[in-house]
Protein backbone atom coordinates (compact mmCIF):
# COMPACT_ATOMS: atom_id res chain seq x y z
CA UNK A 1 163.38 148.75 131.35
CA UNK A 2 166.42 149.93 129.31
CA UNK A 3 165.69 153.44 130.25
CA UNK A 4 165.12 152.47 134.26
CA UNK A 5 161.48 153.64 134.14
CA UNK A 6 159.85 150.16 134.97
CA UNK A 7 161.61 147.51 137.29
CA UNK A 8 160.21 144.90 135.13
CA UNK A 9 159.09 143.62 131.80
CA UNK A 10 155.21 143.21 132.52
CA UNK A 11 154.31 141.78 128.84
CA UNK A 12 157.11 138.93 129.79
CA UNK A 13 156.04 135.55 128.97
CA UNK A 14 152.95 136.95 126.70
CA UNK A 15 152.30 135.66 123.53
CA UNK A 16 151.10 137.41 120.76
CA UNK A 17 148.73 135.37 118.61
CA UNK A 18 146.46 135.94 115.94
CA UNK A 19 142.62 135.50 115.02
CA UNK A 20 142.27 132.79 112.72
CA UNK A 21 138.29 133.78 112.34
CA UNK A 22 139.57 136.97 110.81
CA UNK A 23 142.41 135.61 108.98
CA UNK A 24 142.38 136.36 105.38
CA UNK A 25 141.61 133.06 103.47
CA UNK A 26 143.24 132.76 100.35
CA UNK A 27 140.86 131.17 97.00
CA UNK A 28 142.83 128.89 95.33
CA UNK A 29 140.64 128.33 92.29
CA UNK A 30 141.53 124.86 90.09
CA UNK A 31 143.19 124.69 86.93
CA UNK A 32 139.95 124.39 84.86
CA UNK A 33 138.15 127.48 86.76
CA UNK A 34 141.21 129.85 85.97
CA UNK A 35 141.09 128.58 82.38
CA UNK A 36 137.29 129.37 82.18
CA UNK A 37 138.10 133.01 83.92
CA UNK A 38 141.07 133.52 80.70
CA UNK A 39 139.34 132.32 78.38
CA UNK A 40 136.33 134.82 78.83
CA UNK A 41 138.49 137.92 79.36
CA UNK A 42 140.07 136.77 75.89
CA UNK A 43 137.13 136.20 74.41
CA UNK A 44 135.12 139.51 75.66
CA UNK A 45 137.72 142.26 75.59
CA UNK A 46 137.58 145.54 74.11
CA UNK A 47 140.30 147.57 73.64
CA UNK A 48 138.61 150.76 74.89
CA UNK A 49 138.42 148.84 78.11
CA UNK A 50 141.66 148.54 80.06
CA UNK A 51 140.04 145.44 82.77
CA UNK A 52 139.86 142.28 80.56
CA UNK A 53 143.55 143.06 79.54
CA UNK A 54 145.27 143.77 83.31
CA UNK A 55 143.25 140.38 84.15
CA UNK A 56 144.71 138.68 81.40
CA UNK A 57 147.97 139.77 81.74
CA UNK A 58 147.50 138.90 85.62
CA UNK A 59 146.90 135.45 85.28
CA UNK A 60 149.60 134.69 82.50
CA UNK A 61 152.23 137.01 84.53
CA UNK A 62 151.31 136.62 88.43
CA UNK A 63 152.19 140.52 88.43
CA UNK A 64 150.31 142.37 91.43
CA UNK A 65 148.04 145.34 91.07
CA UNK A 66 150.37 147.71 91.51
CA UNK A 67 152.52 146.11 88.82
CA UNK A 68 150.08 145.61 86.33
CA UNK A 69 148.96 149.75 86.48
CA UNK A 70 152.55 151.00 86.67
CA UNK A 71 153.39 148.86 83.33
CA UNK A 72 154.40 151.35 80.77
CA UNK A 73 155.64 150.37 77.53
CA UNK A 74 159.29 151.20 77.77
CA UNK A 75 159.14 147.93 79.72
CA UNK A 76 157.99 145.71 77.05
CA UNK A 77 160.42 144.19 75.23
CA UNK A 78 158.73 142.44 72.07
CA UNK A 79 161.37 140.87 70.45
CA UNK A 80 162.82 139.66 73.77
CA UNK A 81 159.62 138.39 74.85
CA UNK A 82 160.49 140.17 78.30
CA UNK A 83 158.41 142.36 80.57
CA UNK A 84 160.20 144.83 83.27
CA UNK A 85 158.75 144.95 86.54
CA UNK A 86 160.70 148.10 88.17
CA UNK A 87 157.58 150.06 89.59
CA UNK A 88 154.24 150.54 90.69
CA UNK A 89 151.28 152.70 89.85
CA UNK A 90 150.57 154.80 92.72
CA UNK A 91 146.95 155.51 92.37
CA UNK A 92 146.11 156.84 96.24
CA UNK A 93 148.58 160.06 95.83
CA UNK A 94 149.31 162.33 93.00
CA UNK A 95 153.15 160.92 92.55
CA UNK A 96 152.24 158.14 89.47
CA UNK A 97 154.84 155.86 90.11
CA UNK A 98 155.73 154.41 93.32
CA UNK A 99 158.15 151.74 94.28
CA UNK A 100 157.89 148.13 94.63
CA UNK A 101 156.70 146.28 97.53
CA UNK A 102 160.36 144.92 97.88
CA UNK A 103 163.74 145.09 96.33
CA UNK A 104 162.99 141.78 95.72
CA UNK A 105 160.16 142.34 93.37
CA UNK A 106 162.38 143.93 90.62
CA UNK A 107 162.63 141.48 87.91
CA UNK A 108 162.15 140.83 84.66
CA UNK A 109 160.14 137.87 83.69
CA UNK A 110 159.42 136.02 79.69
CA UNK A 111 156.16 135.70 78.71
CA UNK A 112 154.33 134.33 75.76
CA UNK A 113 153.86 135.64 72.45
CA UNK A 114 150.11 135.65 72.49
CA UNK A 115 149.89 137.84 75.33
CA UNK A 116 152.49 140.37 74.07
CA UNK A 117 149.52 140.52 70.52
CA UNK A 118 146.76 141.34 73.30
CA UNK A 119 149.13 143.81 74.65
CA UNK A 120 149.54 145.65 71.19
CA UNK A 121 145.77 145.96 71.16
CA UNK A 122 145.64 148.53 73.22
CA UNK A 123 148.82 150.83 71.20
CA UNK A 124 146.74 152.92 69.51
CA UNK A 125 145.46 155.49 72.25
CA UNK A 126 149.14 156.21 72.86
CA UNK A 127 149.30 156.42 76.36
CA UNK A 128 152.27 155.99 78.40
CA UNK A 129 150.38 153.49 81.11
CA UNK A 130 149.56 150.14 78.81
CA UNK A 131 147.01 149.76 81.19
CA UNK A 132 146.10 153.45 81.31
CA UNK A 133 142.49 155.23 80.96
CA UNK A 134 144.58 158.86 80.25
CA UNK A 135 148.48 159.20 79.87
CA UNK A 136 148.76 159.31 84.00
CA UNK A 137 146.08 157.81 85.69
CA UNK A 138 144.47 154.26 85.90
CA UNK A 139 141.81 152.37 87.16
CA UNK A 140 141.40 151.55 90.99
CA UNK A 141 141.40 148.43 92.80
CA UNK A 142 137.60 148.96 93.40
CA UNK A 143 136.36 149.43 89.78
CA UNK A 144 138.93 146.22 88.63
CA UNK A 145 137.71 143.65 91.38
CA UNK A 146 134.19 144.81 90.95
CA UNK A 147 134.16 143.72 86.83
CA UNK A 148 136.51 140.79 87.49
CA UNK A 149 133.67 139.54 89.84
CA UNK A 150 131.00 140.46 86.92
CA UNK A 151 133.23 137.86 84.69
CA UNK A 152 132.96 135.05 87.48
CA UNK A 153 128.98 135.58 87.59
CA UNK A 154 128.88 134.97 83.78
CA UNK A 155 131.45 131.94 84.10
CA UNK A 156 129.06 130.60 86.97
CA UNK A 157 131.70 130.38 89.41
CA UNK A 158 131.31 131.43 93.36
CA UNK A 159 134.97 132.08 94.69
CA UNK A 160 134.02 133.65 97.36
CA UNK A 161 136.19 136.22 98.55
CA UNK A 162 138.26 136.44 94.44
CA UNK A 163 139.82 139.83 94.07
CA UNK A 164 142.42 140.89 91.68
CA UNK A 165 145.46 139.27 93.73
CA UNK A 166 143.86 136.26 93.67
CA UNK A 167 145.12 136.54 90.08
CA UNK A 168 147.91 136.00 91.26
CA UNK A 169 147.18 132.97 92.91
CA UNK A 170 145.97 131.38 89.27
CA UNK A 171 149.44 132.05 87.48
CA UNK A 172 150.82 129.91 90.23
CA UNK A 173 148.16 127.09 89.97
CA UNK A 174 148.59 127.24 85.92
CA UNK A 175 153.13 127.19 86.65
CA UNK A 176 152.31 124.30 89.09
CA UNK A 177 149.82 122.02 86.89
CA UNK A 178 152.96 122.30 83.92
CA UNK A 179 155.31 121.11 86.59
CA UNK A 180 157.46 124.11 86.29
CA UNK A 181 160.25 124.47 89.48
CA UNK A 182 159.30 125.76 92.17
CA UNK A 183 162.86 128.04 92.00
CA UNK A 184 161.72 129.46 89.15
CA UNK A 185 157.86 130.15 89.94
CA UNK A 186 159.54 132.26 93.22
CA UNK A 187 161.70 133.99 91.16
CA UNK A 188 159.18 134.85 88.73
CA UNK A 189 156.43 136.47 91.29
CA UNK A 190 159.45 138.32 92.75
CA UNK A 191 159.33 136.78 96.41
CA UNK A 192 162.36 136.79 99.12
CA UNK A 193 162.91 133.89 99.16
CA UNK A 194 161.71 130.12 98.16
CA UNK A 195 160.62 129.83 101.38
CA UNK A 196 158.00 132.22 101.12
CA UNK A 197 156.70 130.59 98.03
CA UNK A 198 156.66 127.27 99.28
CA UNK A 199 154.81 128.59 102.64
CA UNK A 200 152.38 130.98 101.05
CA UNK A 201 151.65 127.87 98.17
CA UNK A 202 151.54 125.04 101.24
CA UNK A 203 148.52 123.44 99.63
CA UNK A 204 150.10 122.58 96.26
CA UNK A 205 152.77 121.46 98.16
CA UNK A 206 150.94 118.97 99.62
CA UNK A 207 149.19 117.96 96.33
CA UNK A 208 152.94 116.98 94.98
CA UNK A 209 153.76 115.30 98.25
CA UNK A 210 150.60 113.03 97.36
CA UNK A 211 151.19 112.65 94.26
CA UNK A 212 154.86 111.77 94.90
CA UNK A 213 153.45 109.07 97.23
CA UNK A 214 151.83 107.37 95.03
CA UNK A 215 154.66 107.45 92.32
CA UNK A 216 157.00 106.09 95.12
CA UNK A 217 154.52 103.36 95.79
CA UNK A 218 154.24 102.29 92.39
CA UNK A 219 158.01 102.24 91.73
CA UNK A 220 158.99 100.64 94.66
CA UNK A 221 156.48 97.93 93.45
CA UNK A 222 157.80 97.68 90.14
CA UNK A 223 161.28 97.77 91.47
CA UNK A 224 160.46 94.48 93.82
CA UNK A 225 158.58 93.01 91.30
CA UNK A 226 161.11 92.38 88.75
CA UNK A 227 164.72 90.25 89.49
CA UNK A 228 166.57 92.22 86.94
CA UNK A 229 165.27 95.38 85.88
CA UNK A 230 167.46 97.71 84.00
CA UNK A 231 164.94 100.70 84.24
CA UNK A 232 166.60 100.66 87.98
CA UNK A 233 170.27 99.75 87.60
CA UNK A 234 172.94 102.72 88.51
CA UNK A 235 175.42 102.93 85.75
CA UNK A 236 178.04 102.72 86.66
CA UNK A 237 180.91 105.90 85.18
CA UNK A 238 184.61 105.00 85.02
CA UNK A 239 186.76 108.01 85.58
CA UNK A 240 190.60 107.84 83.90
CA UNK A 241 193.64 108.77 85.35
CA UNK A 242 194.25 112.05 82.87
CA UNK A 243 197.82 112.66 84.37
């Protein structure tokens, strides 16, 4: 229309909607499943296999794929207890780095001591990829998902559609169930905004909203229960005149 070669918009008043048969459904496993998935990718790795250790640091981290392969150890920082996210392994082309997904997904996030001494396992082949099976290249999406699903066989769990991201999704279940901020779980998996945490994470949302319910109930009970109740009395702060 801009250009004068149609009179009129013919897709006017269309909507555009998607198929939510073919919508990707995301596995939100509980807190005791993603334990059971840690604990036996502690408990079986070998250093001269990479897997067990990208899962682990998956789960503890929330890093993606991408993030996980690119890590190198210039972007470790042991005393600091800090990992670098700055780049991604680019394992479809011949480049080995590419960048981020966004420029919000630069960041650098703390994590635990324990995890930095699995990390140090794997030092001694002296690669620059922690994660790496030779000093450039890594292991594909493919060969990762297809032992992480080996590990849920021998935990006896049936997650249905679980793939590496879905790592993801555990770090965020195991933030959530230690009531850490929402603020701060965003921040750490390096989305946009809170907003897109809050919408892509709807269902723990509405966990807390029930649980909140129930806490209001029980206060507000307590509250109308009692004639004097300190436990609910504002105190009252008296500000001075300093001039």
């Amino acid at each position: 229309m801009a250009d004068k070669i149609i009179p009129i918009n013919f897709a006017e008043g269309a909507e555009a909607k998607g198929n939510n048969d073919r919508k990707l459904k995301i596995v939100y496993p509980s807190v005791a499943q993603v334990k059971k998935i840690l604990n036996y990718a502690i408990n079986t790795r070998n250093p001269n296999n990479p897997i067990n250790y990208e899962i682990i640091t998956a789960i503890l981290t929330g890093m993606r794929f991408g993030e996980v392969e690119g890590l190198t150890w210039d972007k470790i920082d042991f005393k600091k207890h800090t990992i670098s996210i700055t780049r991604a392994y680019d394992y479809k082309h011949d480049k080995m780095f590419k960048p981020l997904k966004n420029p919000w997904s630069k960041r650098t996030i703390r994590v635990d001591n324990q995890l930095l001494n699995y990390l140090s396992e794997l030092k001694y082949k002296n690669y620059k990829l922690v994660f790496g099976t030779s000093n450039t290249t890594a292991l594909t999406p493919k060969i990762v998902t297809h032992h992480l699903r080996k590990i849920l066989k021998s935990c006896g769990l049936n997650l249905g559609d679980f793939h590496f991201h879905s790592l993801r999704h555990c770090h965020v279940a195991l933030l959530h169930a230690m009531h850490i901020d929402w603020y701060a779980i965003s921040k750490r998996l390096g989305h946009k905004s809170l907003q897109t945490t809050l919408d892509t994470y709807a269902y723990l949302m509405e966990e807390e909203r029930k649980r909140n319910d129930s806490l209001i109930e029980q206060n507000i009970d307590k509250f109308l229960s009692t004639e004097k109740d300190t436990e609910f009395e504002q105190s009252t702060v008296i500000s001075k005149d300093l001039k």
